[in-house]
C-alpha atoms as a PDB file:
ATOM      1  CA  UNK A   1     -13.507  15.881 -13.350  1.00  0.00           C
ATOM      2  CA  UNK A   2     -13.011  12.212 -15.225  1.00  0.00           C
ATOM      3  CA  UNK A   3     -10.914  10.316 -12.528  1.00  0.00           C
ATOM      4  CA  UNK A   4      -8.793   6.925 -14.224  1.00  0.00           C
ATOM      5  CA  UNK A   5      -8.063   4.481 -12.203  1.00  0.00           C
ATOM      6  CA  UNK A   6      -6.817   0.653 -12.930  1.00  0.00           C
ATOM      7  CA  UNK A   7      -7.562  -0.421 -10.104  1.00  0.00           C
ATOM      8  CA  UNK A   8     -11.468   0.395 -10.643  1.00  0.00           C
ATOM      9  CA  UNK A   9     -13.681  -0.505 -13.561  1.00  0.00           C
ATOM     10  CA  UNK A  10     -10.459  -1.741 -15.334  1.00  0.00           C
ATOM     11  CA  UNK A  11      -9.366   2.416 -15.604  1.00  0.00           C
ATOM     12  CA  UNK A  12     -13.372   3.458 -16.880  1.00  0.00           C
ATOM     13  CA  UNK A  13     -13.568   6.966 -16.476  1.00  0.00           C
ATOM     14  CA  UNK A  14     -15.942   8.101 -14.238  1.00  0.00           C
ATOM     15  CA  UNK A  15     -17.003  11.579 -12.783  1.00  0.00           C
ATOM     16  CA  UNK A  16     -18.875  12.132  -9.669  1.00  0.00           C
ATOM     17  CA  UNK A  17     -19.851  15.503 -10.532  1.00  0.00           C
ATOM     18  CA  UNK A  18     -22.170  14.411 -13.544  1.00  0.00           C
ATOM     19  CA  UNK A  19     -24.775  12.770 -10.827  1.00  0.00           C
ATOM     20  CA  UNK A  20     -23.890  14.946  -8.153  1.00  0.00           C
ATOM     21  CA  UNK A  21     -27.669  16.419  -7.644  1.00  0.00           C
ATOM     22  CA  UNK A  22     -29.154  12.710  -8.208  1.00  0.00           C
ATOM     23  CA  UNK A  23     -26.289  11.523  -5.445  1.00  0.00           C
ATOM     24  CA  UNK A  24     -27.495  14.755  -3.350  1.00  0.00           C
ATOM     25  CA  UNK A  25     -31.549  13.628  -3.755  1.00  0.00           C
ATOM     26  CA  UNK A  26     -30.870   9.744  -3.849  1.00  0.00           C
ATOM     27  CA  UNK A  27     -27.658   8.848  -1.730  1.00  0.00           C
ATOM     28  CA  UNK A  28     -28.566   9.647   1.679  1.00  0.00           C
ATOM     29  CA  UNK A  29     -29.814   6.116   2.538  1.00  0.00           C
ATOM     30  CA  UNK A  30     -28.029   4.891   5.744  1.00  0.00           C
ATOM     31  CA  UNK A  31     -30.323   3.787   8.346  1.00  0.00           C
ATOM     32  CA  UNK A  32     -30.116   5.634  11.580  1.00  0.00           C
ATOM     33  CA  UNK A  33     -28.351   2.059  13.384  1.00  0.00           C
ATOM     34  CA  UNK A  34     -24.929   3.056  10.708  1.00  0.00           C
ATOM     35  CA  UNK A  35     -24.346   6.544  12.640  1.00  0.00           C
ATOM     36  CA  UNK A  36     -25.446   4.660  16.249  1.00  0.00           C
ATOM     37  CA  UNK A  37     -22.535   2.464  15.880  1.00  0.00           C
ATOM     38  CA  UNK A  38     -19.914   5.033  15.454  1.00  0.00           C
ATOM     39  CA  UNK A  39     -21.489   7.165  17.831  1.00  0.00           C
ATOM     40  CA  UNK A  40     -21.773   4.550  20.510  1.00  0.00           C
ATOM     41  CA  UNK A  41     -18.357   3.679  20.087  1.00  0.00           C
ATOM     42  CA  UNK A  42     -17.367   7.325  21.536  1.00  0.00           C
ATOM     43  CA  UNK A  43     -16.359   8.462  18.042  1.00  0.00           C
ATOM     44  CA  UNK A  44     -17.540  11.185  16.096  1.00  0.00           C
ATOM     45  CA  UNK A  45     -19.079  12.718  18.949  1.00  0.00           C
ATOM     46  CA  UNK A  46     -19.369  16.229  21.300  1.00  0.00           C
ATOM     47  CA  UNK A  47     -15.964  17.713  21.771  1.00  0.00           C
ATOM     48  CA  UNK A  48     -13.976  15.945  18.776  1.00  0.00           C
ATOM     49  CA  UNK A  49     -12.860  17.422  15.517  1.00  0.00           C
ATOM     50  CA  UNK A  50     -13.433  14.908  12.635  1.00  0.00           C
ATOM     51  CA  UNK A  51     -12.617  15.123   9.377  1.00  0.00           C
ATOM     52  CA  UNK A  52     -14.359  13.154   6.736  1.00  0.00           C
ATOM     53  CA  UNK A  53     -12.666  12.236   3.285  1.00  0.00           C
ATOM     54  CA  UNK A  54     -14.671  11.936   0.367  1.00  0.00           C
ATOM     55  CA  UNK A  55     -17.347  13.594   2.103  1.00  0.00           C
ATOM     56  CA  UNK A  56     -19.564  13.835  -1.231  1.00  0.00           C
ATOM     57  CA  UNK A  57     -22.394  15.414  -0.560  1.00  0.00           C
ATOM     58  CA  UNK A  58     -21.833  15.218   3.429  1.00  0.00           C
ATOM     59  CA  UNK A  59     -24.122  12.625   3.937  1.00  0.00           C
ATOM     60  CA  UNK A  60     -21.879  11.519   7.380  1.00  0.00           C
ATOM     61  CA  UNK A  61     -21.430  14.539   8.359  1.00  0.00           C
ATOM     62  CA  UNK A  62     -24.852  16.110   8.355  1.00  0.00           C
ATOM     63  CA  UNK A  63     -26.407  12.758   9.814  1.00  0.00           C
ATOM     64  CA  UNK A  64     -23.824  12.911  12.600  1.00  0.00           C
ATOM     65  CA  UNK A  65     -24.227  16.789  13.351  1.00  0.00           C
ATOM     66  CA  UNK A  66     -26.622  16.327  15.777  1.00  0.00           C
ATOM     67  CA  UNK A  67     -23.963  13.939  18.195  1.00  0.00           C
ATOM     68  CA  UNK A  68     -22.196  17.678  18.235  1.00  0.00           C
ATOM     69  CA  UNK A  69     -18.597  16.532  16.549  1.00  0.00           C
ATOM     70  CA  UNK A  70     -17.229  19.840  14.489  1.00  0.00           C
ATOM     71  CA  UNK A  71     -16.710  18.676  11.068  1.00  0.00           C
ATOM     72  CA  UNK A  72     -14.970  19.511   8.066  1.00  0.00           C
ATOM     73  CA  UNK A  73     -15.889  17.421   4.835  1.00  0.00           C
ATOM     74  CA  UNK A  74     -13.197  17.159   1.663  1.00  0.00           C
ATOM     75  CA  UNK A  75     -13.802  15.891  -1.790  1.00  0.00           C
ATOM     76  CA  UNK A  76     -12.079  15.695  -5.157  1.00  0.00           C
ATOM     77  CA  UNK A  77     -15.675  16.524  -6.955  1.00  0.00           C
ATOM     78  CA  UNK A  78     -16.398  20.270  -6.379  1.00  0.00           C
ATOM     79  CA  UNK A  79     -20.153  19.781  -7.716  1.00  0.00           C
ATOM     80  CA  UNK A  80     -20.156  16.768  -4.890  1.00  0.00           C
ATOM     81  CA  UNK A  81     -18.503  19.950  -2.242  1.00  0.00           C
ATOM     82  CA  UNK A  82     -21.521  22.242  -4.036  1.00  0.00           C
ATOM     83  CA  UNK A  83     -24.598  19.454  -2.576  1.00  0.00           C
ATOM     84  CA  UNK A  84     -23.000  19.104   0.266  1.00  0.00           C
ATOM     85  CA  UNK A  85     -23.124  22.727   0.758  1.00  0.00           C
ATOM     86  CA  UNK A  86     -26.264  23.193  -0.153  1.00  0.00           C
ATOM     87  CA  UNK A  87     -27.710  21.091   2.225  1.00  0.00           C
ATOM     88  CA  UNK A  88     -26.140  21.560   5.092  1.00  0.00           C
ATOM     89  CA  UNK A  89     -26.779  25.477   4.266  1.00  0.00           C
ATOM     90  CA  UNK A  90     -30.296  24.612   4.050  1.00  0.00           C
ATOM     91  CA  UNK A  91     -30.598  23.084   7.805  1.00  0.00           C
ATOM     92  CA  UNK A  92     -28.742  25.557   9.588  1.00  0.00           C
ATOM     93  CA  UNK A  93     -25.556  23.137   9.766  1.00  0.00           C
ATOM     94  CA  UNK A  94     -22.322  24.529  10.778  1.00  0.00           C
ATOM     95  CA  UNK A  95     -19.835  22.062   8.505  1.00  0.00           C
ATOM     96  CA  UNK A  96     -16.244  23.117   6.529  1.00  0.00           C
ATOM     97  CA  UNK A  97     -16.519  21.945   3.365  1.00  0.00           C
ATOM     98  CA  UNK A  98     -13.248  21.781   1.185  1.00  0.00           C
ATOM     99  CA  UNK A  99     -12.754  20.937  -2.228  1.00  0.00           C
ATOM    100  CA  UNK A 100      -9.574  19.029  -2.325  1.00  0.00           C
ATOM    101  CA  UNK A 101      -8.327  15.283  -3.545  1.00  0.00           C
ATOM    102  CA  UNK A 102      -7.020  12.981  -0.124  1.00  0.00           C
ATOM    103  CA  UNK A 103      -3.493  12.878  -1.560  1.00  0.00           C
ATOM    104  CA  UNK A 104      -3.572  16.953  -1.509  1.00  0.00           C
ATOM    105  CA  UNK A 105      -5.155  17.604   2.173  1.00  0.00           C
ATOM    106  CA  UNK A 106      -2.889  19.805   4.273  1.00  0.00           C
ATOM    107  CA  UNK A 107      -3.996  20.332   7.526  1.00  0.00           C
ATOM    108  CA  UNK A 108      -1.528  20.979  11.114  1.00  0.00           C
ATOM    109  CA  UNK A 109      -0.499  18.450  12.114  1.00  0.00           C
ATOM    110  CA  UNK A 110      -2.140  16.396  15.290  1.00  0.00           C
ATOM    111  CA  UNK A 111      -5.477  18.318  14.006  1.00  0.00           C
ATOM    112  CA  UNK A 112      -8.472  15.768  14.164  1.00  0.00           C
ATOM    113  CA  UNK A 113      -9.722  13.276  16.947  1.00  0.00           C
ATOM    114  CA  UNK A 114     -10.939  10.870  13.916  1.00  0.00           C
ATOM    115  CA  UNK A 115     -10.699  10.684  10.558  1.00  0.00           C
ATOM    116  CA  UNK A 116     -13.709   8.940   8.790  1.00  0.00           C
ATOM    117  CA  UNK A 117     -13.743   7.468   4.907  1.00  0.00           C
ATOM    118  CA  UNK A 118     -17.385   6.842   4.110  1.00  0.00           C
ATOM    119  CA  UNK A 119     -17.695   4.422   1.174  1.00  0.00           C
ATOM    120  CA  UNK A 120     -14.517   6.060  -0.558  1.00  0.00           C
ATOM    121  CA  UNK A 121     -11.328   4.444   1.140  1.00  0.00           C
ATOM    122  CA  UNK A 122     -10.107   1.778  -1.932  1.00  0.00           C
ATOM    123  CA  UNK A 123      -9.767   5.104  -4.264  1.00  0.00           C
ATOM    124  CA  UNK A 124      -7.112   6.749  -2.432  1.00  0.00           C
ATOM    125  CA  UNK A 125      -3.525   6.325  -3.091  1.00  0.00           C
ATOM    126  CA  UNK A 126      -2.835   4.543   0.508  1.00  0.00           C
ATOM    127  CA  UNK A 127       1.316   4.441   0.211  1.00  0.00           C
ATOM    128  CA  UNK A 128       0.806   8.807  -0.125  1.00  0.00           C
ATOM    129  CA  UNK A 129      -2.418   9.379   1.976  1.00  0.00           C
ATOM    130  CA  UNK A 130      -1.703   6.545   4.960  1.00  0.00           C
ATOM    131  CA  UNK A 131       1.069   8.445   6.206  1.00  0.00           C
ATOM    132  CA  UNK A 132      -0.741  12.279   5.756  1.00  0.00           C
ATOM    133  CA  UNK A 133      -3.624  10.833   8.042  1.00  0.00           C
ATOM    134  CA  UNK A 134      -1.286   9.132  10.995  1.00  0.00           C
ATOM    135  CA  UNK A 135       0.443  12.800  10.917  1.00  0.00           C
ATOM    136  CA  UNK A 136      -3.220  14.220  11.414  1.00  0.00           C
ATOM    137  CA  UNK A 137      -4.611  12.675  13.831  1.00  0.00           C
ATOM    138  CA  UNK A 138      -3.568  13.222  17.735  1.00  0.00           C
ATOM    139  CA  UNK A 139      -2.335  10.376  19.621  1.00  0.00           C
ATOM    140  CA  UNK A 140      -4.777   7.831  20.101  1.00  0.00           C
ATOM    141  CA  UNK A 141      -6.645   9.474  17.307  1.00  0.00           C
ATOM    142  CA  UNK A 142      -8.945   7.002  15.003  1.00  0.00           C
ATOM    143  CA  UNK A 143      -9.058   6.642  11.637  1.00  0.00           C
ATOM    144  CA  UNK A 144     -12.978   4.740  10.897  1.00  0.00           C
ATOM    145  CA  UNK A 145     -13.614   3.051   7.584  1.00  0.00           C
ATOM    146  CA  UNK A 146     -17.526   3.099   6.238  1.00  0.00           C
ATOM    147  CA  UNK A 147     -18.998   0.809   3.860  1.00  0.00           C
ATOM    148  CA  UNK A 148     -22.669  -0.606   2.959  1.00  0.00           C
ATOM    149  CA  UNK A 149     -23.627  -2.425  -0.006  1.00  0.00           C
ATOM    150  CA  UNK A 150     -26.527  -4.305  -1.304  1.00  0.00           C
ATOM    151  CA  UNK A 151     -26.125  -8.082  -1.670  1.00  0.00           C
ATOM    152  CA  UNK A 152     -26.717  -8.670  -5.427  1.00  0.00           C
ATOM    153  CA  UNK A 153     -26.904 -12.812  -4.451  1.00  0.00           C
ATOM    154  CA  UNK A 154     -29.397 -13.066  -1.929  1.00  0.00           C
ATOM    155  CA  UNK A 155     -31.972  -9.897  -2.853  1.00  0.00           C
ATOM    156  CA  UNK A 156     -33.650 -10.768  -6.429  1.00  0.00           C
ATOM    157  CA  UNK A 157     -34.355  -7.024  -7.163  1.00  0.00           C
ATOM    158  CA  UNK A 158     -30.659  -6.050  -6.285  1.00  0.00           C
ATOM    159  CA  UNK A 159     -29.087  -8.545  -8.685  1.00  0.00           C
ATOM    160  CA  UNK A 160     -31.551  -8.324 -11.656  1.00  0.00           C
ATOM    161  CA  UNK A 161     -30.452  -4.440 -11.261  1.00  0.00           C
ATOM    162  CA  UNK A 162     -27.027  -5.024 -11.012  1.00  0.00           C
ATOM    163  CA  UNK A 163     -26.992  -7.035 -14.117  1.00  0.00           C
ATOM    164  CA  UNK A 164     -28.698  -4.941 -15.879  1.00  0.00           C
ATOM    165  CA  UNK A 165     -25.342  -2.464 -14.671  1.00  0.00           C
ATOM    166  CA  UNK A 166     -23.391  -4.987 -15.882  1.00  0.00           C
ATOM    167  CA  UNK A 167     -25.151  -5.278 -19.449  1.00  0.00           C
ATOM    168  CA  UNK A 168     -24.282  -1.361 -20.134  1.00  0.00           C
ATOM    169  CA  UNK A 169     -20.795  -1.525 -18.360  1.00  0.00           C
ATOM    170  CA  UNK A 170     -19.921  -4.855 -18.453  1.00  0.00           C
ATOM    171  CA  UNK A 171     -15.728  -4.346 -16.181  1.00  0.00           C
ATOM    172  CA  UNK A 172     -17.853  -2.182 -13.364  1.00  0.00           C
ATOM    173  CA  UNK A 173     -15.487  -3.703 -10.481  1.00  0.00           C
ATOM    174  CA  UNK A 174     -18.601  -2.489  -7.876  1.00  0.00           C
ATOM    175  CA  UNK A 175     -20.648  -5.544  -8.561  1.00  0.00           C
ATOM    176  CA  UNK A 176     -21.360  -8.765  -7.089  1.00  0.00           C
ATOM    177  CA  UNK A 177     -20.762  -8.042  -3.492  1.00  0.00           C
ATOM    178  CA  UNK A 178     -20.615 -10.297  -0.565  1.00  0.00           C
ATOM    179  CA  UNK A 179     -20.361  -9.553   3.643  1.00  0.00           C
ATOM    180  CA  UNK A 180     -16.949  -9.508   4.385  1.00  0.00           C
ATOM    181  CA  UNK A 181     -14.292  -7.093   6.752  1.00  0.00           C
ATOM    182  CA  UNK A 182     -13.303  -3.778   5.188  1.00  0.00           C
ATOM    183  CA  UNK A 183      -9.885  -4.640   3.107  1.00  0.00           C
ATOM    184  CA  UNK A 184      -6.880  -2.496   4.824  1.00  0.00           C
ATOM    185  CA  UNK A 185      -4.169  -2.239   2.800  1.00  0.00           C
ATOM    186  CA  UNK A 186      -1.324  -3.656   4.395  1.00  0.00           C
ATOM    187  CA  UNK A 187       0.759   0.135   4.477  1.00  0.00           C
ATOM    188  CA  UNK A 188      -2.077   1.062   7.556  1.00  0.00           C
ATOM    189  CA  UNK A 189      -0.523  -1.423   9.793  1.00  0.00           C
ATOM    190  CA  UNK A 190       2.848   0.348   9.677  1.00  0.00           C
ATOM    191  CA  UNK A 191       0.815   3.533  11.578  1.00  0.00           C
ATOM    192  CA  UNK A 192      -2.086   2.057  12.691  1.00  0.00           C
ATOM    193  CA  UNK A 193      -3.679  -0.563  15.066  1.00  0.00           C
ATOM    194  CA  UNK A 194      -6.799  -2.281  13.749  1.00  0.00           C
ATOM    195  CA  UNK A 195      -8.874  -1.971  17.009  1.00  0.00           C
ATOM    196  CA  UNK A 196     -12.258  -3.595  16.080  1.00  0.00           C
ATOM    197  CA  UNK A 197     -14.374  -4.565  12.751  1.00  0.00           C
ATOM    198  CA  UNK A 198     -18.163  -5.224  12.679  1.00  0.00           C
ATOM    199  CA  UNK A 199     -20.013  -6.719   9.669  1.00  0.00           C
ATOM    200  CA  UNK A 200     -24.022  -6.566   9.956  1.00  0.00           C
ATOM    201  CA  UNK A 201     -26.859  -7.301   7.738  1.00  0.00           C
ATOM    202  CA  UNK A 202     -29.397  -4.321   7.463  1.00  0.00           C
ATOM    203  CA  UNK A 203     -32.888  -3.814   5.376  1.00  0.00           C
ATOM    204  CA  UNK A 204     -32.935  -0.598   4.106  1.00  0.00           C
ATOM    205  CA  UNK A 205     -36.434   0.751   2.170  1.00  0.00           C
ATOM    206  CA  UNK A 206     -37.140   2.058  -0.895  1.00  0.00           C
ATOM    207  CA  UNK A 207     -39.533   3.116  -3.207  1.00  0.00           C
ATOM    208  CA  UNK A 208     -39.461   2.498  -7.279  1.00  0.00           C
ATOM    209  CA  UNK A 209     -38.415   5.650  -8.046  1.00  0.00           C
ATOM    210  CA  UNK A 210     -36.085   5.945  -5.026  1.00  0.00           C
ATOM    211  CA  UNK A 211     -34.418   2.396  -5.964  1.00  0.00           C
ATOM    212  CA  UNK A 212     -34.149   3.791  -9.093  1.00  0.00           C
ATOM    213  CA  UNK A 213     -32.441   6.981  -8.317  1.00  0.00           C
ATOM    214  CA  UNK A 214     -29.943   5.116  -6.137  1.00  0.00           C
ATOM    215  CA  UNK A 215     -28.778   2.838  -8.997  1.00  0.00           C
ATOM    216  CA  UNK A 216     -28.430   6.362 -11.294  1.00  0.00           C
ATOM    217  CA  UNK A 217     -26.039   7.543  -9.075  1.00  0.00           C
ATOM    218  CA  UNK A 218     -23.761   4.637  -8.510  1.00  0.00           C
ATOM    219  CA  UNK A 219     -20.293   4.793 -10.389  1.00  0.00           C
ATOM    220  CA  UNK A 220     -21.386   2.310 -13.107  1.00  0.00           C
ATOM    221  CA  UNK A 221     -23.886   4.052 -14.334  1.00  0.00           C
ATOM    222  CA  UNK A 222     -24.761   7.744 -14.173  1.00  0.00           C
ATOM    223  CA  UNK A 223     -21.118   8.797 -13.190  1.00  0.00           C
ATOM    224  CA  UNK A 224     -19.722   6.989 -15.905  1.00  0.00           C
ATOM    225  CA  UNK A 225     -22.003   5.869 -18.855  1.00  0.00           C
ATOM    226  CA  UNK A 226     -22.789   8.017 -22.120  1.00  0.00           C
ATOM    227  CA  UNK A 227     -25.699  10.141 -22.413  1.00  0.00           C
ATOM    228  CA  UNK A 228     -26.885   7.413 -24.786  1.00  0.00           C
ATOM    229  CA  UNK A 229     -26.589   4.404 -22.935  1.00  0.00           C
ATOM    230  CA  UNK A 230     -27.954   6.108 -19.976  1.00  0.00           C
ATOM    231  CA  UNK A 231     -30.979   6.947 -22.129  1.00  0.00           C
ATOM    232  CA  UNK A 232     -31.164   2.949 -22.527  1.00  0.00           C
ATOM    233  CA  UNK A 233     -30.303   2.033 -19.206  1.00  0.00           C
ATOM    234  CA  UNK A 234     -32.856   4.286 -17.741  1.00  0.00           C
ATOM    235  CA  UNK A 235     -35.889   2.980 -19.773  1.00  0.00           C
ATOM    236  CA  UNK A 236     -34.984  -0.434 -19.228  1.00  0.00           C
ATOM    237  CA  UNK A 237     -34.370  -0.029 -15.712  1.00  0.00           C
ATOM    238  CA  UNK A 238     -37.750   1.453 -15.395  1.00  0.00           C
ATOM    239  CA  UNK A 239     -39.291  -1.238 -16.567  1.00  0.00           C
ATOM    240  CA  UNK A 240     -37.549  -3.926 -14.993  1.00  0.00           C
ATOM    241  CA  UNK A 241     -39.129  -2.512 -11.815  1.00  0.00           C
ATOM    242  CA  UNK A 242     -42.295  -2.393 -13.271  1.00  0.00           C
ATOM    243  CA  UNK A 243     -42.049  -5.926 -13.420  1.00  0.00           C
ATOM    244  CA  UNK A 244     -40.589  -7.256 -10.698  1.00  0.00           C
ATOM    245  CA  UNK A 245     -40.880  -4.708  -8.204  1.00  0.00           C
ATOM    246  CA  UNK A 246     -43.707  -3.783  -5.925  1.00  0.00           C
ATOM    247  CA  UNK A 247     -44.174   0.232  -5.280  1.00  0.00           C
ATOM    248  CA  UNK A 248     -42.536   0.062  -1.864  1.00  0.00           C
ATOM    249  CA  UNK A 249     -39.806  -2.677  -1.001  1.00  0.00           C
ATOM    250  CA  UNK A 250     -36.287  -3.404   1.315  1.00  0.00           C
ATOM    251  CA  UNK A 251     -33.564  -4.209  -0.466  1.00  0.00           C
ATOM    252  CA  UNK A 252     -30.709  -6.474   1.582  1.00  0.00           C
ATOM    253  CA  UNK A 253     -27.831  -5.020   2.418  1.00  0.00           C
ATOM    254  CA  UNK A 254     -24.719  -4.775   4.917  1.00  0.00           C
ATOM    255  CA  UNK A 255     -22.681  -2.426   7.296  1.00  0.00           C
ATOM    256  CA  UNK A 256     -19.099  -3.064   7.550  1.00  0.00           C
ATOM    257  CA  UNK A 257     -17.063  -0.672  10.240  1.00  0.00           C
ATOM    258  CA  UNK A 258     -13.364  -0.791  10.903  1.00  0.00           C
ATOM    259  CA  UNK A 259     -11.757   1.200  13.595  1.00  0.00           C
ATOM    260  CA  UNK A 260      -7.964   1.800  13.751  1.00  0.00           C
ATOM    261  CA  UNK A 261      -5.636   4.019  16.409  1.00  0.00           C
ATOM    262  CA  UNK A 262      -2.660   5.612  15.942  1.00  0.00           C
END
């Protein structure tokens, strides 16, 4: 499904469903301190009902499962709702996955002790979807925003990828990231209290091929690019790393959390 938006890649189409096993096999990077943080905060844990938008291929949800939340995972991509299956099949994981966009949940109302957007929150519609969560969550519920990034300007092999990104698909509006606070749109604060943010540098490993795999499924590249310039990007990418790379590496990145209450 080819999503348009304006507001992203100056309206590129892009489709998460054409890199949804290499986003299933490369994707699943947090470190275990991203899922201690939410946990230790009291959310996301034994007795709650969570549901997490743009679930993908449940990444939060299946490295949460074991802090005994019952989850339910949505998406727009169903090939992102088929991984996500798939894997949580595979380890005996009890999740509810749905194949749905965020502007088209419909759930009871007061249904969910948190709501969680993973890496996903600046593609929803917030004047529509704002609302639809408030009416979701009990009172006192949380809504918690999720983000990481790598830091293109202070981690060499992180910013000779991403401009290599940037050479193929040149108005990718993912690029040249700093650490800041998750942006809420300012609709949230008509429903919501903003509670707490945290911002926190974090080292996360990879191999060449892993590295590799993880740039392939970002937007700007294997959701989005032609067959052909994928063809290019992949060779040259390959051999960028050969270069500068060695076989085992960290690459800098960042945490950001945000918790609001109803």
């Amino acid at each position: 499904m080819d999503i348009k938006d304006n507001r992203i890649d100056a309206g590129k189409a892009f489709d998460w469903g054409r890199t949804s096993k290499e986003y299933a096999k490369y994707r699943d990077i947090y470190p275990e301190i991203f899922y201690k943080k939410i946990a230790d905060r009291g959310l996301c844990v034994n007795g709650q009902k969570v549901l997490d938008l743009g679930t993908g291929t449940g990444v939060l949800p299946r490295n949460m499962y074991k802090y005994g939340a019952k989850w339910t995972g949505t998406d727009i991509s169903p090939e992102q709702i088929e991984q996500a299956q798939i894997l949580s099949d595979a380890s005996n994981m009890d999740i509810d996955y749905i194949t749905v966009s965020t502007e088209d949940i419909d759930f009871k109302a007061e249904s969910f002790d948190v709501i969680t957007a993973c890496q996903c929150f600046w593609y929803f519609k917030h004047d529509i979807v704002i609302p639809k969560l408030f009416n979701l969550l009990k009172p006192g519920g949380k809504l918690v925003i999720l983000y990481m990034a790598w830091l293109p300007f202070e981690d060499t092999i992180a910013g000779k990828s991403e401009k290599l990104v940037l050479k193929y698909n040149p108005n990718w509006s993912g690029a040249r990231e700093t650490k800041h606070p998750i942006s809420i749109p300012d609709i949230a604060f008509k429903y919501f209290e903003l509670k707490e943010h945290e911002e926190y540098d974090i080292m996360v490993p990879f191999t060449r091929e892993s590295w590799h795999g993880r740039m392939f499924a970002c937007r700007g590249v294997g959701a989005s690019l032609s067959k052909e310039e994928l063809k290019k990007w992949d060779k040259e990418h390959k051999e960028l790393l050969n270069k500068i790379a060695p076989e085992e590496f960290k690459i800098h990145h960042y945490a950001a959390i945000s918790v609001l209450e109803k």
